[in-house]
Protein backbone atom coordinates (compact mmCIF):
# COMPACT_ATOMS: atom_id res chain seq x y z
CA UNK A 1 0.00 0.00 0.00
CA UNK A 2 1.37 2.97 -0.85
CA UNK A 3 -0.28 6.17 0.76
CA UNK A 4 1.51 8.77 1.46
CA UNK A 5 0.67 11.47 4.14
CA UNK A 6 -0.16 14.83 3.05
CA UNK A 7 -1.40 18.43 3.55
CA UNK A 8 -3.26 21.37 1.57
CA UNK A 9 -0.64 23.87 0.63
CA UNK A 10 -1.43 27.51 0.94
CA UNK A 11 -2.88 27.67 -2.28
CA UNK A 12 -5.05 24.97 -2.06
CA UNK A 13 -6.64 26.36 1.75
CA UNK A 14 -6.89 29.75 -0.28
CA UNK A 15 -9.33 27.55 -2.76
CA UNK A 16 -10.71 26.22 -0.10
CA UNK A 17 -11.86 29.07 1.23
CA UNK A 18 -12.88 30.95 -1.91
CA UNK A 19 -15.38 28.30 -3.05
CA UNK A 20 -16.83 28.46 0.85
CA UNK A 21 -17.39 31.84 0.28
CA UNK A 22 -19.09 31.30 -3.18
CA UNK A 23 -21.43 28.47 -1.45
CA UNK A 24 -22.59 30.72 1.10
CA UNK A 25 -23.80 33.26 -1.55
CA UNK A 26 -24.83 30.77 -3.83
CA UNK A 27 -26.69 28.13 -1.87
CA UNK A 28 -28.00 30.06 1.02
CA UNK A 29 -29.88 27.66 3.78
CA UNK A 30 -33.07 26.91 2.23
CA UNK A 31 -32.59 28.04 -1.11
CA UNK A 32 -31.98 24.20 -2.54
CA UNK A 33 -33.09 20.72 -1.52
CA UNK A 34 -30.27 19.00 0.50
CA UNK A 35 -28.41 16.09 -1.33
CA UNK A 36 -27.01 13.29 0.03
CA UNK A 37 -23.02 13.45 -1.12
CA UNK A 38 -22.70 12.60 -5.31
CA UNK A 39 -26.29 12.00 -5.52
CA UNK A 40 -27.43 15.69 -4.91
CA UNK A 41 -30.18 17.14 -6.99
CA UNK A 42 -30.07 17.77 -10.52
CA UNK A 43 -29.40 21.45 -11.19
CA UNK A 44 -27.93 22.24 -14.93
CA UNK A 45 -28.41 26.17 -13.75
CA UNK A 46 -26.40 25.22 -11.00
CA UNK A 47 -23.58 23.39 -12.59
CA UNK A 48 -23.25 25.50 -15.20
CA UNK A 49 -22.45 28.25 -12.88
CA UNK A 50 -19.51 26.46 -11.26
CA UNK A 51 -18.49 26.12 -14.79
CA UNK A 52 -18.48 29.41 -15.32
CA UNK A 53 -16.39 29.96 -11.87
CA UNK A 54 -13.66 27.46 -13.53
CA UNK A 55 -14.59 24.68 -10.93
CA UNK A 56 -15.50 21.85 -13.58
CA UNK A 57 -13.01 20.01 -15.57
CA UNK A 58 -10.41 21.55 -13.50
CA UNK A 59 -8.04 18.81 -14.82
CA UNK A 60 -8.83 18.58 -18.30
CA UNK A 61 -6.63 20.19 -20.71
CA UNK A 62 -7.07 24.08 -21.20
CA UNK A 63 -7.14 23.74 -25.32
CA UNK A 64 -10.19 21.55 -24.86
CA UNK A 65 -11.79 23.98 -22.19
CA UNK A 66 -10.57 22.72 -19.15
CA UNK A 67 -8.33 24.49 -16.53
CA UNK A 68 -4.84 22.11 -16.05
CA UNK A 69 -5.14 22.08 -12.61
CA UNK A 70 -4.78 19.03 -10.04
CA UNK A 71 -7.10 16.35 -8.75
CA UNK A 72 -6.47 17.92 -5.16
CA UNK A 73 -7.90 21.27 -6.51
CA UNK A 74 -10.96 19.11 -7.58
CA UNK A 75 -11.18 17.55 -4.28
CA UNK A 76 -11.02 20.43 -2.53
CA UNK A 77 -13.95 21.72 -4.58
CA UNK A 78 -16.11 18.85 -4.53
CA UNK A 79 -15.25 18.46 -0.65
CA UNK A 80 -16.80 21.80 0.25
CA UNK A 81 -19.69 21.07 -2.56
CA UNK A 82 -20.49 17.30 -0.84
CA UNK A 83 -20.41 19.38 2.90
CA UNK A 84 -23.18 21.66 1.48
CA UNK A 85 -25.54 18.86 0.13
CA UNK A 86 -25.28 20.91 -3.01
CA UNK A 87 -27.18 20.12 -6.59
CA UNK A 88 -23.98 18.20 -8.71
CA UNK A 89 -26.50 15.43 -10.44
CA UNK A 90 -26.24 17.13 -13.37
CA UNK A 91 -22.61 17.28 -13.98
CA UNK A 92 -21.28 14.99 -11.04
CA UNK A 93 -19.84 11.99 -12.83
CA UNK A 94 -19.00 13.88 -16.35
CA UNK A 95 -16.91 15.59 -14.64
CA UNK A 96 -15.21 13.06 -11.76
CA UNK A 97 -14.68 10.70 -14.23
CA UNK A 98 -16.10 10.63 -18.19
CA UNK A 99 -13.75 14.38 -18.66
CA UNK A 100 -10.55 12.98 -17.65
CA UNK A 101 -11.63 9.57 -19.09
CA UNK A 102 -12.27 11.05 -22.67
CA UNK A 103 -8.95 13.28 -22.23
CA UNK A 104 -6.71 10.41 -21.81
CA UNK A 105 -8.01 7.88 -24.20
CA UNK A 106 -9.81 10.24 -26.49
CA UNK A 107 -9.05 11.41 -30.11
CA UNK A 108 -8.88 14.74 -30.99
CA UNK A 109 -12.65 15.22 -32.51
CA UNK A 110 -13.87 13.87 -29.29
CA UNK A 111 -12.06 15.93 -27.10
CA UNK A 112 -12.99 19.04 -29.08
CA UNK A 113 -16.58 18.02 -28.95
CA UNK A 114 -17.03 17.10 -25.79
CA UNK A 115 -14.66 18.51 -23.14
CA UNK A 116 -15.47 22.56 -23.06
CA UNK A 117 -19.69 21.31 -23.07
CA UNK A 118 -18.56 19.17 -19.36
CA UNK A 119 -15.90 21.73 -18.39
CA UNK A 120 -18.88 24.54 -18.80
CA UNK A 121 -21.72 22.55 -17.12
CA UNK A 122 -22.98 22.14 -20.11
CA UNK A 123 -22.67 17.65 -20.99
CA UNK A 124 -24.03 15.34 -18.37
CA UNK A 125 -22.47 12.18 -18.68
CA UNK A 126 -23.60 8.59 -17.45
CA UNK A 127 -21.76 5.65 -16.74
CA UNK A 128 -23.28 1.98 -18.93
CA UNK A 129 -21.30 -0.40 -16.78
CA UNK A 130 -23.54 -3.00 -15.05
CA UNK A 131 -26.40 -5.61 -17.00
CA UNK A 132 -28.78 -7.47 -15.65
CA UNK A 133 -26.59 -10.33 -14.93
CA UNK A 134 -23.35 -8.73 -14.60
CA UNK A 135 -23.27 -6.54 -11.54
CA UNK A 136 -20.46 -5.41 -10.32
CA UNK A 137 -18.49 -8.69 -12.48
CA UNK A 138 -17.69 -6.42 -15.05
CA UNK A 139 -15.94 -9.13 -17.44
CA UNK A 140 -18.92 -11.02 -17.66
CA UNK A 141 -20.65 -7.73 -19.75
CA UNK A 142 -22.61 -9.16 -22.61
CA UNK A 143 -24.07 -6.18 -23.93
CA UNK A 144 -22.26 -6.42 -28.01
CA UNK A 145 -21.27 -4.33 -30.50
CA UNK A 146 -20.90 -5.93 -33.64
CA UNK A 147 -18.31 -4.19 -36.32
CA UNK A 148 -20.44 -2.89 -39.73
CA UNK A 149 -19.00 -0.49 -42.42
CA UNK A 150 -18.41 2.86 -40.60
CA UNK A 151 -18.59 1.50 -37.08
CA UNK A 152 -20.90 -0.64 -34.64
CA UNK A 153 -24.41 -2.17 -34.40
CA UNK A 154 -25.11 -2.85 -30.60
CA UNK A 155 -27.33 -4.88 -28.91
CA UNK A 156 -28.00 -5.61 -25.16
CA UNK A 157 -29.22 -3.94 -22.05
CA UNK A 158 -27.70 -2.15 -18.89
CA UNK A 159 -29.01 -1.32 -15.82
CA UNK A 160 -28.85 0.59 -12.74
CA UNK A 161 -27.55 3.31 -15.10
CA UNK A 162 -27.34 6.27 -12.38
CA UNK A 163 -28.45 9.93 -14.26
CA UNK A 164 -29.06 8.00 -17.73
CA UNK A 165 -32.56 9.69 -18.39
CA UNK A 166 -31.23 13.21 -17.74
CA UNK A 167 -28.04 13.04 -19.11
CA UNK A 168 -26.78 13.92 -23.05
CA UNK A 169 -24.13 11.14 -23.46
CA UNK A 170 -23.43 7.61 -21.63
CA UNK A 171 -20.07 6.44 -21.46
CA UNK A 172 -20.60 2.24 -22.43
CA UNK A 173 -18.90 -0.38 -22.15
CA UNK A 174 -19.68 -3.32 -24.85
CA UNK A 175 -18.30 -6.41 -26.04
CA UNK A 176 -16.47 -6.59 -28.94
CA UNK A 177 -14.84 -10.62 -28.76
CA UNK A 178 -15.44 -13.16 -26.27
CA UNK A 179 -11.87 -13.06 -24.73
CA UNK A 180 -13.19 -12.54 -20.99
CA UNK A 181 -11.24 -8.82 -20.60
CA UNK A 182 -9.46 -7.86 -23.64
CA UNK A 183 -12.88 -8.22 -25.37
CA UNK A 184 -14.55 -5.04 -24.14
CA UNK A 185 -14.43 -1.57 -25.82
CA UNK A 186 -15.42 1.76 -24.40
CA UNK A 187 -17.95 4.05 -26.38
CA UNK A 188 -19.17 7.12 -25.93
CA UNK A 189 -23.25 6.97 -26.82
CA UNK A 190 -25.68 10.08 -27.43
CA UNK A 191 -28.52 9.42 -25.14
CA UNK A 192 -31.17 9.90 -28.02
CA UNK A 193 -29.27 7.97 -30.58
CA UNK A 194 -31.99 5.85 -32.40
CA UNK A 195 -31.90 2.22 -31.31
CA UNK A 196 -31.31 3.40 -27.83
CA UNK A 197 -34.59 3.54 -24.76
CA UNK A 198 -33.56 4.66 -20.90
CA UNK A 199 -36.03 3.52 -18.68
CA UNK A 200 -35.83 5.28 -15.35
CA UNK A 201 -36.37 2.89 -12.29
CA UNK A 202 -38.35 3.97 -9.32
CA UNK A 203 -36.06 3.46 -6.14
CA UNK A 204 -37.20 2.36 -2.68
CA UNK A 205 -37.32 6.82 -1.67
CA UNK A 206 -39.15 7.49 -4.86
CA UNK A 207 -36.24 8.74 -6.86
CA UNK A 208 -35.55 7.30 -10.51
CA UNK A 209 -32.08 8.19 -11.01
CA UNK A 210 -31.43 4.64 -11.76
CA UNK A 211 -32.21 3.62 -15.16
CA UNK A 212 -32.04 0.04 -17.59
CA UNK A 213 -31.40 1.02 -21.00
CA UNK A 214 -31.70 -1.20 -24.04
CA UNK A 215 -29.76 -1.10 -27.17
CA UNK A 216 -31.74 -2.67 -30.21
CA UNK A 217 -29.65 -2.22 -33.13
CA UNK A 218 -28.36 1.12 -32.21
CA UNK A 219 -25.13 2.58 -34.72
CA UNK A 220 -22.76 4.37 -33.37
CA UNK A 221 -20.07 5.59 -35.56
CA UNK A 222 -16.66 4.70 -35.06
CA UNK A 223 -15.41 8.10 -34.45
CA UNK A 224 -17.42 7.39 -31.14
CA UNK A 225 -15.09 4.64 -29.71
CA UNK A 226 -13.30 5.83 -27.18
CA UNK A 227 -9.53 4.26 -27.08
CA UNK A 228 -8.87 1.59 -28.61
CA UNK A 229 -10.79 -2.20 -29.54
CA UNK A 230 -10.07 -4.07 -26.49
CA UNK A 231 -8.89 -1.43 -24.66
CA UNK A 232 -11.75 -1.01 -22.60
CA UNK A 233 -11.13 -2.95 -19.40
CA UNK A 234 -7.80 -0.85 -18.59
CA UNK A 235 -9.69 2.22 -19.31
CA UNK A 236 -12.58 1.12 -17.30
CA UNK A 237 -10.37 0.43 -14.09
CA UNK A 238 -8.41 3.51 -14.41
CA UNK A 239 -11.64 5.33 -14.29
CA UNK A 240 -12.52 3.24 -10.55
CA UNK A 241 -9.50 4.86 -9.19
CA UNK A 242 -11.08 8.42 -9.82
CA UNK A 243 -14.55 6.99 -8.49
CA UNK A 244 -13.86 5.20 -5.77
CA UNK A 245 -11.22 6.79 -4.15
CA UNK A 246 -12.60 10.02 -3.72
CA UNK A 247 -14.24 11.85 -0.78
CA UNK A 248 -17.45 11.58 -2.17
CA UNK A 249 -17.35 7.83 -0.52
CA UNK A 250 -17.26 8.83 2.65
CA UNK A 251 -19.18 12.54 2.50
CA UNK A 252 -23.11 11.10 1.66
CA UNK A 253 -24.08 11.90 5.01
CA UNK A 254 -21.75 14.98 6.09
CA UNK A 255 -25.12 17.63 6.11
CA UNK A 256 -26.57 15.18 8.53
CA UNK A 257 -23.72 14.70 10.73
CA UNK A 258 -22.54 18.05 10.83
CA UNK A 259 -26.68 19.69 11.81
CA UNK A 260 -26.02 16.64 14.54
CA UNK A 261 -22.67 17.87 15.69
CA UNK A 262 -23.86 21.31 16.28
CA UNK A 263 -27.72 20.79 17.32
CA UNK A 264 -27.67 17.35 19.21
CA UNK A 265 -24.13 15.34 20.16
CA UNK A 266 -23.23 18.47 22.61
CA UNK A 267 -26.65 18.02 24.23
CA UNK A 268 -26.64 14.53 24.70
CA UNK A 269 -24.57 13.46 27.02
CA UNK A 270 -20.86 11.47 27.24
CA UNK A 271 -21.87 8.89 25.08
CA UNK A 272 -23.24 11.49 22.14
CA UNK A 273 -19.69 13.21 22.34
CA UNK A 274 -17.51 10.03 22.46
CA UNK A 275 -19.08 8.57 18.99
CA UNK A 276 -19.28 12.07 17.48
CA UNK A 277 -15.71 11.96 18.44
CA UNK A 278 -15.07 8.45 16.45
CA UNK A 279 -16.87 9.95 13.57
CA UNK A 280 -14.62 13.12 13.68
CA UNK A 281 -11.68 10.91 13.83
CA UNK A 282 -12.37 8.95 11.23
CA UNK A 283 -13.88 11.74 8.97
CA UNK A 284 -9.92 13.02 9.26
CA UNK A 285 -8.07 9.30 8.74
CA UNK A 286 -10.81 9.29 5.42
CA UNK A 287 -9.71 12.55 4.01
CA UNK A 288 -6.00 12.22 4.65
CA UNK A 289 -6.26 8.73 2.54
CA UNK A 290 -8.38 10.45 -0.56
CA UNK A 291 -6.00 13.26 -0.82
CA UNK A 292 -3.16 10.79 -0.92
CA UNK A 293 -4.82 9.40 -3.83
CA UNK A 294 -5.55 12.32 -5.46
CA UNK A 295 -1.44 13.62 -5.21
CA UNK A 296 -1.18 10.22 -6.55
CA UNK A 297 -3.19 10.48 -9.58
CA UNK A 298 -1.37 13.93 -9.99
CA UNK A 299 1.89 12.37 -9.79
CA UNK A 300 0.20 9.69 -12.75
CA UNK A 301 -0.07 6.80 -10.57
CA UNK A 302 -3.08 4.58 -11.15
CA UNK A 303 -4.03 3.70 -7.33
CA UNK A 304 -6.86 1.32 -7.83
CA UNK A 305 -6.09 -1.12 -5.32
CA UNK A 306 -5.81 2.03 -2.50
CA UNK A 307 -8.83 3.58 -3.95
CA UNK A 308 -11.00 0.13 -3.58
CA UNK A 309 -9.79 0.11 0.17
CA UNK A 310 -10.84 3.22 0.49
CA UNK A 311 -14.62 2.78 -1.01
CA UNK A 312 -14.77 -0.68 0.79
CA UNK A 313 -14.09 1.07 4.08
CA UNK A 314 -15.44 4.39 4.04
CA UNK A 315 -18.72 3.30 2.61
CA UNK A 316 -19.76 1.18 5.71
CA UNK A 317 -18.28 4.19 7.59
CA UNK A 318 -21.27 6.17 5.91
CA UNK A 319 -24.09 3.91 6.84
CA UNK A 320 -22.77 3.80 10.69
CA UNK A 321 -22.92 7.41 11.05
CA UNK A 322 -26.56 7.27 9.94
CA UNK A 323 -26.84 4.75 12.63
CA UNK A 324 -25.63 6.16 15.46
CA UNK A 325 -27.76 9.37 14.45
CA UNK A 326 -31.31 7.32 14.56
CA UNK A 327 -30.34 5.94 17.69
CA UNK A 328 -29.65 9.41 19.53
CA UNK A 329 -32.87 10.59 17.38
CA UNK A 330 -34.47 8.19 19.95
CA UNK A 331 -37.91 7.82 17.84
CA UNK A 332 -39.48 6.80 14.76
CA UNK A 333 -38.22 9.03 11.81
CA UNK A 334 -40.49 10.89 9.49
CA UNK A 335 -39.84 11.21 6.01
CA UNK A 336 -42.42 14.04 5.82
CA UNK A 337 -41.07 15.80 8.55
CA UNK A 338 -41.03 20.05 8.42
CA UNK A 339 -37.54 19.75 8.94
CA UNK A 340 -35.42 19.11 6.20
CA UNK A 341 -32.90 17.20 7.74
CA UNK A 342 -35.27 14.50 9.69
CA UNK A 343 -36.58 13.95 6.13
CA UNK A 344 -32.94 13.94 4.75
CA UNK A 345 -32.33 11.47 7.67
CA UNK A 346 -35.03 9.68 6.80
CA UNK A 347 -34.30 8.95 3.26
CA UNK A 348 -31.15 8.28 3.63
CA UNK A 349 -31.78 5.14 5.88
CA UNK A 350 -33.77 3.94 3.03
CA UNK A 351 -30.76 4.75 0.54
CA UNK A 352 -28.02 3.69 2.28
CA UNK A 353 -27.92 -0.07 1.80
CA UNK A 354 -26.74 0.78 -1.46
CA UNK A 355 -23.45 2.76 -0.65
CA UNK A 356 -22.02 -0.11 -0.18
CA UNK A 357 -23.28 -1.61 -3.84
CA UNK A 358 -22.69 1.70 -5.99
CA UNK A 359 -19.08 1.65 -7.58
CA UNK A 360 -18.81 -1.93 -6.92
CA UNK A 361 -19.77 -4.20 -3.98
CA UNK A 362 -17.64 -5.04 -0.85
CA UNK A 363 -17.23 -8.30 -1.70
CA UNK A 364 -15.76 -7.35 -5.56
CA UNK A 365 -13.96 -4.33 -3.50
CA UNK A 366 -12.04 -7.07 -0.91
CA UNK A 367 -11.01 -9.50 -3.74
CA UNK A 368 -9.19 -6.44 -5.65
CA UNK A 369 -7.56 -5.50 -2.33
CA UNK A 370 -6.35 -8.77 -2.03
CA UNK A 371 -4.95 -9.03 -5.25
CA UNK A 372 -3.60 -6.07 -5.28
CA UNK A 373 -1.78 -6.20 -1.76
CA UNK A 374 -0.50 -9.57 -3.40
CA UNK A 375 1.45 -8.02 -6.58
CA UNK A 376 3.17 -5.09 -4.78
């Protein structure tokens, strides 16, 4: 394992405390429904304004409408947007992960098409990994694209397609040969492309961010493949490090526990104050790990194996703050409550079994520890 310990610099705390001060203009209490970490509310208004304040794509390359800077710039951004419960549906994963993705393995056209529109606010991307009977096994995608003059037929479904129905592109992953990993190719799929239906799934709090989509003889061009044929299993896991490593897997609660903090723990009593202090304490050990990773990924390290420790422990760190919460709460939560942040509480006990699914589930998570711990 190789994180290193780290600080902000100056210039970083002086970011910090810029886009605090934007927030607190911006998204005055009450002025937007709380979101629970990466799966805020869907605002284009509002991501196209931190585009316009320079704070999407802040890695992507400035001749394609990005900004150069570092993935512990980005953090430091997203950290203070995940604290507010602020509105980044919209442009959440184009830009965590599809913007660099696309940078990296993308050809010119498709950087110059697509990487000022996410840097802007303007692209939402979604992610076509999982199928019905795939999960989080990602080799065992059957979803195929077949190779015609001028590029692919595909047909297939995915599911559990988070943002799908609202979003303008969906970053796929099909099968292109039956070799188990070097068989899969990456393609980047306009979300009304003929052949193509998103079906949004109701979820147990109402929501239908999730989605199943089914390809029935959809084209896409070949100027749409992203990398190269067969490449898309190294790409895929290259993208994991950027979404699983990142403080958005341990921040899905931090509006709850911080109202708690201030309003409640103080009030009630020694044992109140000794978990708040465990949650504090681990809040800290989280951080310090996802902005190793992030100097990592700056340095142009691929830290997948620290980044699925990371998700596999900070996600069951999520769901035990929400526990310890209830059980101060000391009744029945209501999910129509006048206050906002019983109701927050209360849909995010019905949410939170799947922290630990999104991104991959523990049990995937724990076998690429292990074999990852076994190669260094």
């Amino acid at each position: 394992m190789r994180l290193q310990a780290t600080e902000l610099t100056r210039a970083e705390r002086d970011l910090q405390y810029e886009v605090r001060s934007w927030l607190d203009e911006r998204l005055p209490e009450g002025s937007s429904p709380l979101g629970l970490g990466m799966a805020g509310a869907i605002d284009p208004e509002f991501s196209r304004d931190l585009g316009a304040q320079g704070w999407l794509g802040m890695s992507l390359p400035v001749e394609h409408g990005g900004h150069g800077r570092t993935a512990v710039d980005r953090l430091v951004v997203v950290e203070a947007l995940l604290a507010r419960g602020a509105p980044v549906g919209y442009h959440w994963i184009g830009d965590r992960q599809s913007g660099p993705s696309i940078a990296a393995n993308g050809t010119e056209l498709q950087k110059k098409e697509l990487l000022p529109g996410i840097a802007s606010g303007e692209l939402s991307f979604s992610i076509g990994m999982s199928e019905p009977d795939s999960g989080s096994d990602l080799a065992s995608v059957r979803t195929r694209a077949e190779r015609v003059d001028g590029g692919w037929v595909v047909n297939g479904a995915k599911i559990w397609t988070t943002g799908a129905f609202e979003a303008t592109h969906i970053l796929s992953l099909f099968r292109t040969s039956e070799d188990r990993h070097s068989g899969l190719t990456q393609f980047i799929v306009d979300r009304h492309a003929p052949g193509l239906t998103v079906s949004p799934i109701e979820f147990i709090d109402g929501t239908k961010d999730f989605c199943e989509l089914s390809f029935v003889d959809m084209f896409i061009s070949d100027d749409w493949r992203l990398g190269e044929v067969g490449s898309g299993w190294g790409q895929n896991t290259g993208e994991l490090a950027l979404e699983r490593g990142g403080v958005d897997r341990w921040m899905s609660a931090m509006p709850l526990v911080e109202r708690w903090a201030v309003r409640e723990a103080a009030a009630s009593g020694t044992r109140a104050t000794a978990e708040l202090g465990s949650i504090v304490a681990r809040c800290w050990a989280f951080r310090g790990m996802s902005l190793a990773v992030a100097r990592m990924v700056d340095d142009g390290q691929s830290p997948v194996t620290e980044a699925a420790l990371i998700k596999e422990m900070a996600t069951r760190f999520e769901q035990e703050c929400l526990e310890v919460m209830v059980r101060h709460l000391g009744r029945p939560l209501r999910a129509d409550a006048d206050d906002p942040y019983e109701a927050l509480l209360a849909k995010a006990v019905q949410v939170a079994p799947s922290w630990t699914i999104r991104g991959g589930t523990n049990e995937i998570l724990r076998s690429v520890i292990s074999k990852g711990l076994r190669t260094r």
